[in-house]
PDB file of N, CA and C in Angstrom:
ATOM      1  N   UNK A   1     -18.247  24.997  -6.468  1.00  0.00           N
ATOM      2  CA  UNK A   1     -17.079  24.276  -5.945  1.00  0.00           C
ATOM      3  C   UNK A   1     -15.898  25.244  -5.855  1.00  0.00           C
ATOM      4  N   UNK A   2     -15.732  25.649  -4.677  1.00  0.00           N
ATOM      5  CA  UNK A   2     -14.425  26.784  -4.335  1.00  0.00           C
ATOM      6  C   UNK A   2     -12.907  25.616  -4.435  1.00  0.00           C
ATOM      7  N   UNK A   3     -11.688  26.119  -4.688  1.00  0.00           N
ATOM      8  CA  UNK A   3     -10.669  25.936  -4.936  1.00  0.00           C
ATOM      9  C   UNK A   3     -10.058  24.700  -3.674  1.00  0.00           C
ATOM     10  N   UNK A   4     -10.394  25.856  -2.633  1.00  0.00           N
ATOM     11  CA  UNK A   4      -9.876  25.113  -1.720  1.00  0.00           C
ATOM     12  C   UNK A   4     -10.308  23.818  -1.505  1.00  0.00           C
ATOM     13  N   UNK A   5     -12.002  23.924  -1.862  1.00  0.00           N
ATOM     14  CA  UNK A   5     -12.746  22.396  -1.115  1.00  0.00           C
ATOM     15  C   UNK A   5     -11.692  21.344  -2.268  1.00  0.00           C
ATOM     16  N   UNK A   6     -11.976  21.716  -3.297  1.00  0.00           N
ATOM     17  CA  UNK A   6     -11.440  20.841  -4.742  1.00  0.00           C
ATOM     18  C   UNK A   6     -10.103  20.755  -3.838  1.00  0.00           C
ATOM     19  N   UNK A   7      -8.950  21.099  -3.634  1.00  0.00           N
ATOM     20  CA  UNK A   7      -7.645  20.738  -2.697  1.00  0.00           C
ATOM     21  C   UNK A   7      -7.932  20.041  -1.793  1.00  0.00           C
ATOM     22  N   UNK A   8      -9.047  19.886  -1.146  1.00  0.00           N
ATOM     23  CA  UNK A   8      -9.220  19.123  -0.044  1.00  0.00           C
ATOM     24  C   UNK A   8      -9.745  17.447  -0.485  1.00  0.00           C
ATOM     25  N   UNK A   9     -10.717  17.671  -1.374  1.00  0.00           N
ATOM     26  CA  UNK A   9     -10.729  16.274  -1.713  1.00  0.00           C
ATOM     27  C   UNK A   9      -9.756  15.727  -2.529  1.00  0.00           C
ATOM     28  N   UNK A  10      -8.528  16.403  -3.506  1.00  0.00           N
ATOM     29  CA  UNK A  10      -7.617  16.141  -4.386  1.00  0.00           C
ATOM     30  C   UNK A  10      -6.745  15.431  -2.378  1.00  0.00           C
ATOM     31  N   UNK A  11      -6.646  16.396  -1.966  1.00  0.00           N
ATOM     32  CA  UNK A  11      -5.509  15.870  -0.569  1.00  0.00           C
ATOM     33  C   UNK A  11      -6.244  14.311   0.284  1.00  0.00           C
ATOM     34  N   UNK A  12      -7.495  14.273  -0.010  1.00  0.00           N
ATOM     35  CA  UNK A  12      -7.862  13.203   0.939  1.00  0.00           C
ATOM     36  C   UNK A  12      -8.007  11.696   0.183  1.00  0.00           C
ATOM     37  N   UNK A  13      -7.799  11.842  -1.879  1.00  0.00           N
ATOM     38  CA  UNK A  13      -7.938  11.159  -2.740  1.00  0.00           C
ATOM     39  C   UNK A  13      -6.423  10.711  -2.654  1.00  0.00           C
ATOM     40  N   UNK A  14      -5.602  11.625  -2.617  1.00  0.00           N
ATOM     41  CA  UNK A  14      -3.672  11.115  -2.682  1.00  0.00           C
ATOM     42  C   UNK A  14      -3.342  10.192  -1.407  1.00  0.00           C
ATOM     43  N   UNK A  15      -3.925  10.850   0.032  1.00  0.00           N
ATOM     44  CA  UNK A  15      -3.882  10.160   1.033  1.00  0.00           C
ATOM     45  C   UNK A  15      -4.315   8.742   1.186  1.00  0.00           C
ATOM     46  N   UNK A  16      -5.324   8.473   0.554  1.00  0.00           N
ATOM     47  CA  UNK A  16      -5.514   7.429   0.232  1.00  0.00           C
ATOM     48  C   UNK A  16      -5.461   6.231  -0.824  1.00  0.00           C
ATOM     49  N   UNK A  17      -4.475   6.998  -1.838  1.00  0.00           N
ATOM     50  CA  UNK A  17      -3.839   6.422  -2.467  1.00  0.00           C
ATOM     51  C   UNK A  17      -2.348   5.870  -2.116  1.00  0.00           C
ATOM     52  N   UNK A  18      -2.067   6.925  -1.390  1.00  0.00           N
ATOM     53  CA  UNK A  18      -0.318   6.539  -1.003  1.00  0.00           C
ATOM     54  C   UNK A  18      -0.878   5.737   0.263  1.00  0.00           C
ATOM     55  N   UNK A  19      -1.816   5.700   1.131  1.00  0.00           N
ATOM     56  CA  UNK A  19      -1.939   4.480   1.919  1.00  0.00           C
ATOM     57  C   UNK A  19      -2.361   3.304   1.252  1.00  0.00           C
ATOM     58  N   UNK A  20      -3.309   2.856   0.002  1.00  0.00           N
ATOM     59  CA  UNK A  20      -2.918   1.845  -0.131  1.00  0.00           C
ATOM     60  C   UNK A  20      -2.205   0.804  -0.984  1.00  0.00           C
ATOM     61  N   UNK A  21      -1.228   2.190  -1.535  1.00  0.00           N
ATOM     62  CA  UNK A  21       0.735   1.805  -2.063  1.00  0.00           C
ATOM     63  C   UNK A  21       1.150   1.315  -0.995  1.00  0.00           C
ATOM     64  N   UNK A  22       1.068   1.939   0.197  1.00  0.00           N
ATOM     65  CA  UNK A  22       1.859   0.978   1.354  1.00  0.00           C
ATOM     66  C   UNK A  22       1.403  -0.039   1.999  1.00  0.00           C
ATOM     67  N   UNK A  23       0.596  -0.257   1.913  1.00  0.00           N
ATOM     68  CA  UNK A  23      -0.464  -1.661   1.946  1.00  0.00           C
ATOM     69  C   UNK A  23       0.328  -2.701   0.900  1.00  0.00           C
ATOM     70  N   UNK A  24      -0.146  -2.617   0.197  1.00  0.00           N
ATOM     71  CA  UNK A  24       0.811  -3.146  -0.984  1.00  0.00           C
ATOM     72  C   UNK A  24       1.875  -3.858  -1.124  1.00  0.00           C
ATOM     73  N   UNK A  25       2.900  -2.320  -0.596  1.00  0.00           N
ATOM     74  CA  UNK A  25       4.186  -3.018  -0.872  1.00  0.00           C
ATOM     75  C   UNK A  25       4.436  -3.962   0.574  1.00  0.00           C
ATOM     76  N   UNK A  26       3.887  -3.270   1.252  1.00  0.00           N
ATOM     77  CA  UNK A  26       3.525  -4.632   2.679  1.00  0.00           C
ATOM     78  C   UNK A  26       3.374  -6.090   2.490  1.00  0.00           C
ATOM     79  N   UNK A  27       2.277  -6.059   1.812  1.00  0.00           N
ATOM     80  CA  UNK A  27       1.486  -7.460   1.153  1.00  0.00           C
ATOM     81  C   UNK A  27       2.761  -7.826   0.743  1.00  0.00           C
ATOM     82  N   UNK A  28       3.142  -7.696  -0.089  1.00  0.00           N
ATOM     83  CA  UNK A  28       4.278  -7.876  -1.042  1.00  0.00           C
ATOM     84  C   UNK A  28       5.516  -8.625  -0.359  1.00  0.00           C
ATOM     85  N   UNK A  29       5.765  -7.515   0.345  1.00  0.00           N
ATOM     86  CA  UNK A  29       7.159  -8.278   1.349  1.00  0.00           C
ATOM     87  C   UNK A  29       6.692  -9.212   2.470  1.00  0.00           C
ATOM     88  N   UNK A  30       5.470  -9.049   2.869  1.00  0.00           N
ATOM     89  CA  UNK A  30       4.971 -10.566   3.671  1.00  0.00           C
ATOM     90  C   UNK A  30       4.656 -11.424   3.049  1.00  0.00           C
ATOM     91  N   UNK A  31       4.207 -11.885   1.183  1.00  0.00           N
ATOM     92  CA  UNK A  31       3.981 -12.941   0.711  1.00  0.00           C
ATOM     93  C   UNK A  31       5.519 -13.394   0.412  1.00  0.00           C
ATOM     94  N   UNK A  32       6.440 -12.339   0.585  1.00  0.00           N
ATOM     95  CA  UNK A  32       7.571 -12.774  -0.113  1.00  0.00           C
ATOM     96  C   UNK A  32       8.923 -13.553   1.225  1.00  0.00           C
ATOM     97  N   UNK A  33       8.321 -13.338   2.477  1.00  0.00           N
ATOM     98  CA  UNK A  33       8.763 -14.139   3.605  1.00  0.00           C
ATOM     99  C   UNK A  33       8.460 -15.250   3.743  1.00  0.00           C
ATOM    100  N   UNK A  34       6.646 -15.409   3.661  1.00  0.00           N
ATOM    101  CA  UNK A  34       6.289 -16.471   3.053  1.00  0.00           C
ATOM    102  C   UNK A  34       6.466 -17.604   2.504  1.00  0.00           C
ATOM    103  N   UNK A  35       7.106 -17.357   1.040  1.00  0.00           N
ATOM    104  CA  UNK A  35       7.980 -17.962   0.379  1.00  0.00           C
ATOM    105  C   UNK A  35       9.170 -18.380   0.574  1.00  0.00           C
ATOM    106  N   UNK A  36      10.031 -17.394   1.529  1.00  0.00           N
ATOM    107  CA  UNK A  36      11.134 -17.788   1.578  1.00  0.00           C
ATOM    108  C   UNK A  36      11.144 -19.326   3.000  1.00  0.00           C
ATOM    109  N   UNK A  37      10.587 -18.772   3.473  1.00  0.00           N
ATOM    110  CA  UNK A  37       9.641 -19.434   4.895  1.00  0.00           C
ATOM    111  C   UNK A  37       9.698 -21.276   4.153  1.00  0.00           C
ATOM    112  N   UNK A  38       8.747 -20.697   3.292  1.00  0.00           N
ATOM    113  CA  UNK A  38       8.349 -22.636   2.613  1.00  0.00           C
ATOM    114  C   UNK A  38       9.704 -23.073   1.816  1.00  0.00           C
ATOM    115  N   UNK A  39      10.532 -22.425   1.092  1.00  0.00           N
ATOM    116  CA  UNK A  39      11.695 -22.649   0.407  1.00  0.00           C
ATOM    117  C   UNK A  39      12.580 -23.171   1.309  1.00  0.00           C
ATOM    118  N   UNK A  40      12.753 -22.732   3.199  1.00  0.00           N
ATOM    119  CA  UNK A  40      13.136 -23.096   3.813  1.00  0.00           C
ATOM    120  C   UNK A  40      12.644 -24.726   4.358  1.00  0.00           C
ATOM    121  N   UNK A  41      11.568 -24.860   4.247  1.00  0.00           N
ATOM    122  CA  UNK A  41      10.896 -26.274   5.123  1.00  0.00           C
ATOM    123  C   UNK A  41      10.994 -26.757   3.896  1.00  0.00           C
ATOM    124  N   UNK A  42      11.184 -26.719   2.678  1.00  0.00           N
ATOM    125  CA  UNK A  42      11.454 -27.791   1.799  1.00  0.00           C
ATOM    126  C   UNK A  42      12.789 -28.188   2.008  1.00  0.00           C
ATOM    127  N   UNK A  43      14.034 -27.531   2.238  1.00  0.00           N
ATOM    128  CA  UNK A  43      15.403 -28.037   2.044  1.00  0.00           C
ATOM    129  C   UNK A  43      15.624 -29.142   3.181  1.00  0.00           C
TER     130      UNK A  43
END
């Protein structure tokens, strides 16, 4: 296992970690419209 390959899967393991942090915080702010959405049709 040469250096570089090990950088390459360390780079393609982060990449796909920080994509699905932004997934996430996505989810997040669309369940949280959601909510505000139904908080609205209740008043």
């Amino acid at each position: 296992m040469s250096g570089r390959r090990l950088r390459e899967i360390i780079g393609a393991f982060s990449s796909v970690g920080l994509t699905s942090i932004i997934e996430k915080e996505k989810q997040q702010k669309i369940s949280q419209r959601q909510e505000n959405y139904v908080l609205l049709l209740k008043n």
